[in-house]
N, C-alpha and C. Protein backbone atom coordinates (compact mmCIF):
# COMPACT_ATOMS: atom_id res chain seq x y z
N UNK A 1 159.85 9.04 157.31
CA UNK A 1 159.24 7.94 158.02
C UNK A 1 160.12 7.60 159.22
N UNK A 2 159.36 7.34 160.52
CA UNK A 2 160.23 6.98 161.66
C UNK A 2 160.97 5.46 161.39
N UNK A 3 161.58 5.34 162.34
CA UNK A 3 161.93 4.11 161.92
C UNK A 3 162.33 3.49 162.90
N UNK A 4 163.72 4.21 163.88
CA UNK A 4 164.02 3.31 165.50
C UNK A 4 164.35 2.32 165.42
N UNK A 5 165.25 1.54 164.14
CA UNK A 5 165.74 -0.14 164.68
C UNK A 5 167.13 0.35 164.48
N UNK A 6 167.49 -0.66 165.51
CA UNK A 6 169.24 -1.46 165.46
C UNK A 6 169.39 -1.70 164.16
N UNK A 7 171.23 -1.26 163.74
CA UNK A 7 171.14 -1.93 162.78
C UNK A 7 172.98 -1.82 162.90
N UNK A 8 173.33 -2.66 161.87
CA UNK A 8 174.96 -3.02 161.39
C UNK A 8 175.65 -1.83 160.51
N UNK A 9 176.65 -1.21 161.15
CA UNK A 9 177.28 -0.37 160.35
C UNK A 9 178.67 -0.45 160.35
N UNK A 10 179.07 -0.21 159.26
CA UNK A 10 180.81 -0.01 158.80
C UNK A 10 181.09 1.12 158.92
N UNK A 11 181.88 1.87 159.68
CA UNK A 11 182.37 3.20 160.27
C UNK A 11 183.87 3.04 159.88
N UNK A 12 184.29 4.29 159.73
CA UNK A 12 185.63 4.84 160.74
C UNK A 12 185.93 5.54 161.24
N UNK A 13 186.62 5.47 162.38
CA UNK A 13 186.59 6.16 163.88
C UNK A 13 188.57 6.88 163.51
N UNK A 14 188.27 8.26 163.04
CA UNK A 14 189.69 8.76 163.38
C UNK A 14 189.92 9.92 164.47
N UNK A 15 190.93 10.21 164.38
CA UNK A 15 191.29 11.27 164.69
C UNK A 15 190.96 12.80 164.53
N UNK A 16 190.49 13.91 165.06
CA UNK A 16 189.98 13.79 166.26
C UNK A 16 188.38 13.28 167.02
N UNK A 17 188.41 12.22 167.41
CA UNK A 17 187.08 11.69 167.55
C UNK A 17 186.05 11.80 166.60
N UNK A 18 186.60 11.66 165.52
CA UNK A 18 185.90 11.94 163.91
C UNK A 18 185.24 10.22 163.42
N UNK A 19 183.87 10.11 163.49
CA UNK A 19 183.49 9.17 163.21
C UNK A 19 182.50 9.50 161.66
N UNK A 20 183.03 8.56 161.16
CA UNK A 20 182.31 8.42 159.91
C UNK A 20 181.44 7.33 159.44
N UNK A 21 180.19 7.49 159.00
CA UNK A 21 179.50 6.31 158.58
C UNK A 21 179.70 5.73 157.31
N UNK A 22 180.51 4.33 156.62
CA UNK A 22 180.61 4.42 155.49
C UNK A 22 179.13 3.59 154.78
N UNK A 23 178.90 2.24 155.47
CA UNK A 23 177.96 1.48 154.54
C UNK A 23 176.91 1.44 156.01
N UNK A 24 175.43 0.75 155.66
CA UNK A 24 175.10 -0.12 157.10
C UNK A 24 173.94 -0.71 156.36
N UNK A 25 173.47 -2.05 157.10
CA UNK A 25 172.60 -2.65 156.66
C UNK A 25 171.33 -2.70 157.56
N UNK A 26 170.20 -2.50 156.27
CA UNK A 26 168.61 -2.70 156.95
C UNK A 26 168.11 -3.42 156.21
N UNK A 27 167.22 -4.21 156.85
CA UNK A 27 166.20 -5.23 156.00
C UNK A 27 166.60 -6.41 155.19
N UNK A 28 167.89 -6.44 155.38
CA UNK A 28 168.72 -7.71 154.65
C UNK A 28 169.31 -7.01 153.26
N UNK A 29 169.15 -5.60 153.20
CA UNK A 29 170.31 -4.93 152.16
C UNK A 29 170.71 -3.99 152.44
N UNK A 30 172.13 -3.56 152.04
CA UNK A 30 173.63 -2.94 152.19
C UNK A 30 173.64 -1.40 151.29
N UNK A 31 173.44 -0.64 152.19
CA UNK A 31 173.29 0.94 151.45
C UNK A 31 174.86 1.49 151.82
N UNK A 32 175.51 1.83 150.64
CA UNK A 32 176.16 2.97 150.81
C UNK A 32 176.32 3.98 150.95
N UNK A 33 176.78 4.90 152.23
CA UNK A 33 177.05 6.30 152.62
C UNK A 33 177.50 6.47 151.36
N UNK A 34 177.02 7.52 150.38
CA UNK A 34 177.94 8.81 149.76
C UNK A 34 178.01 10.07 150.07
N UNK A 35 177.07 10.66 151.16
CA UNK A 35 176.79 11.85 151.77
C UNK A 35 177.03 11.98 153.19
N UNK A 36 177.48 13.00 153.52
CA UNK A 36 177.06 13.00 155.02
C UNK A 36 176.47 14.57 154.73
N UNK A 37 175.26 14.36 154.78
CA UNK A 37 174.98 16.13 155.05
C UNK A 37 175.03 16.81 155.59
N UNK A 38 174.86 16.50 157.05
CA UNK A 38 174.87 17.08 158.45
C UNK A 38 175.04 15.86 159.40
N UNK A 39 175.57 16.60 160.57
CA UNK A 39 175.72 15.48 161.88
C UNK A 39 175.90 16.41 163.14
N UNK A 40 175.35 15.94 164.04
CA UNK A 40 175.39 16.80 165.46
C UNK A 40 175.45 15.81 166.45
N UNK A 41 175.15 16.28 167.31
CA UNK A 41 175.23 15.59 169.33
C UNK A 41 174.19 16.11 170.16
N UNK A 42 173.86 14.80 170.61
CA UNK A 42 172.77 15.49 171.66
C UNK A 42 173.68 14.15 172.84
N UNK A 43 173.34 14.71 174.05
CA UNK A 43 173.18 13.76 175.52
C UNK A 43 171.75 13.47 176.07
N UNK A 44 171.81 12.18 176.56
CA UNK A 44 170.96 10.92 177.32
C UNK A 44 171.41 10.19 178.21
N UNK A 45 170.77 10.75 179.17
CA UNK A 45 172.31 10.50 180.38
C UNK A 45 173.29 10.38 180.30
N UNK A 46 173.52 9.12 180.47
CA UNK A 46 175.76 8.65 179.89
C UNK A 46 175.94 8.70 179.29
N UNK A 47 174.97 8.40 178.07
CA UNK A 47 175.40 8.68 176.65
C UNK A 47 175.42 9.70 175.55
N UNK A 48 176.53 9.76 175.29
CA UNK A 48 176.71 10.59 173.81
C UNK A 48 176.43 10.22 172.80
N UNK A 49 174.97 10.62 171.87
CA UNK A 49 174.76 9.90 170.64
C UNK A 49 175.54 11.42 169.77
N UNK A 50 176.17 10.43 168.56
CA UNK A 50 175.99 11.42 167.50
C UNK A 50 175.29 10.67 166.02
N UNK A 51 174.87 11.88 165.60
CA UNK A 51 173.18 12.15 164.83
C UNK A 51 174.27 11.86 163.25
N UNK A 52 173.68 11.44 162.45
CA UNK A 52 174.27 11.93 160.75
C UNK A 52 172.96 11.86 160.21
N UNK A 53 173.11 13.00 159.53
CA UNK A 53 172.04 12.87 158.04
C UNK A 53 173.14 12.08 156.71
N UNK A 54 172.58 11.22 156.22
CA UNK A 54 173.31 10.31 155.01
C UNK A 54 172.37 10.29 154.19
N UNK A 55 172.94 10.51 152.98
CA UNK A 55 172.52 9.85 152.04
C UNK A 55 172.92 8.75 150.72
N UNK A 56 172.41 8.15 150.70
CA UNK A 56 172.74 6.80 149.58
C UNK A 56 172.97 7.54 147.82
N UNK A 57 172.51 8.85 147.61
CA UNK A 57 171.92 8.70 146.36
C UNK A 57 170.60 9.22 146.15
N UNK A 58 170.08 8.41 146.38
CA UNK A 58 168.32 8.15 146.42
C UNK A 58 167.55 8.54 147.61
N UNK A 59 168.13 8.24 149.03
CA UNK A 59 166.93 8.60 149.96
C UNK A 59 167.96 9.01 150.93
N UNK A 60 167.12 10.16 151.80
CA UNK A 60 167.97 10.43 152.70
C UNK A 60 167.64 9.86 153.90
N UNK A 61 168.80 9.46 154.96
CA UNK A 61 168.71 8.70 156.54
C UNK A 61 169.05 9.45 157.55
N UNK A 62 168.58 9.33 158.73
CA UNK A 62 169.25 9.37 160.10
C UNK A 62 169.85 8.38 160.42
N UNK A 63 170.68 8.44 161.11
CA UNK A 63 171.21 7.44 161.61
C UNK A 63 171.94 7.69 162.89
N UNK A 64 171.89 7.32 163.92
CA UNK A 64 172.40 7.55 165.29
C UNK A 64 173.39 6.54 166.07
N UNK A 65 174.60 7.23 167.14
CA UNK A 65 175.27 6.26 167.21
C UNK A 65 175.64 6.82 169.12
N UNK A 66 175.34 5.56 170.06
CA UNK A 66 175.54 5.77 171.32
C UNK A 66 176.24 5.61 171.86
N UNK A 67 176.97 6.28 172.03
CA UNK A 67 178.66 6.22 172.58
C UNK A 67 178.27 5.20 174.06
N UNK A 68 177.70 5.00 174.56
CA UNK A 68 177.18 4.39 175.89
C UNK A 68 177.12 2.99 175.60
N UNK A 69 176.48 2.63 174.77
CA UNK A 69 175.89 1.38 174.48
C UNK A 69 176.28 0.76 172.97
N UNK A 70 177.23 1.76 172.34
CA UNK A 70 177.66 1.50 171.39
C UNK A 70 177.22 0.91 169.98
N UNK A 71 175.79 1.11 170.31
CA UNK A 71 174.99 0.43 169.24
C UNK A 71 174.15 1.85 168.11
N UNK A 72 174.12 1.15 167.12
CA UNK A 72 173.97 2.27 165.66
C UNK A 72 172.45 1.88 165.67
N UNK A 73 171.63 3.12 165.68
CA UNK A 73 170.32 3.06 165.05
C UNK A 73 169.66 3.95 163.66
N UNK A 74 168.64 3.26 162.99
CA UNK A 74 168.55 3.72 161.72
C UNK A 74 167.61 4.66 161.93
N UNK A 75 167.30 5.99 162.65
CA UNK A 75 166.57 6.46 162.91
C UNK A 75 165.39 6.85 162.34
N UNK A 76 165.61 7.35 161.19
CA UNK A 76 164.52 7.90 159.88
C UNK A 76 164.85 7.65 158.35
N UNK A 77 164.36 7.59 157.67
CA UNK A 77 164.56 7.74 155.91
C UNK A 77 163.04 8.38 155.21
N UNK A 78 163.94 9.20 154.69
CA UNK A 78 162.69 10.07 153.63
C UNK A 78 163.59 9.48 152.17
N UNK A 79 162.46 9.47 151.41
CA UNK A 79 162.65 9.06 150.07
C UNK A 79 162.77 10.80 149.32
């Protein structure tokens, strides 16, 4: 299912430019990353998004993050 909203995420950002998604919230509840399955990069003009496939467990997400604008979107979830 598409999805396209803003949303709140708990990351950490190491070394080398290694960003990780740990928790983020949609809809007024708090999913935990236990997966990262995949993650890539695409460019949009200035910005560098990078892509993660996550999963909670239960359903898998996109989730996107714009190095430009710095804001995390919840891109997709399949159950």
């Amino acid at each position: 299912m598409d999805i396209g909203e803003t949303i709140s995420v708990i990351a950490s950002f190491g070394l080398p430019y290694k960003i990780k998604p740990l928790r983020f919230r949609w809809s007024g509840k708090l999913f935990e990353v236990r997966d990262i399955t995949y993650s890539w990069q695409t460019k949009e003009g200035l910005s560098k998004i990078y892509h993660f496939s996550i999963s909670d467990g239960n359903t898998l997400y996109e989730l996107s993050f714009d190095t430009f604008s710095l804001l995390w979107r919840l891109e997709k979830a399949e159950v």
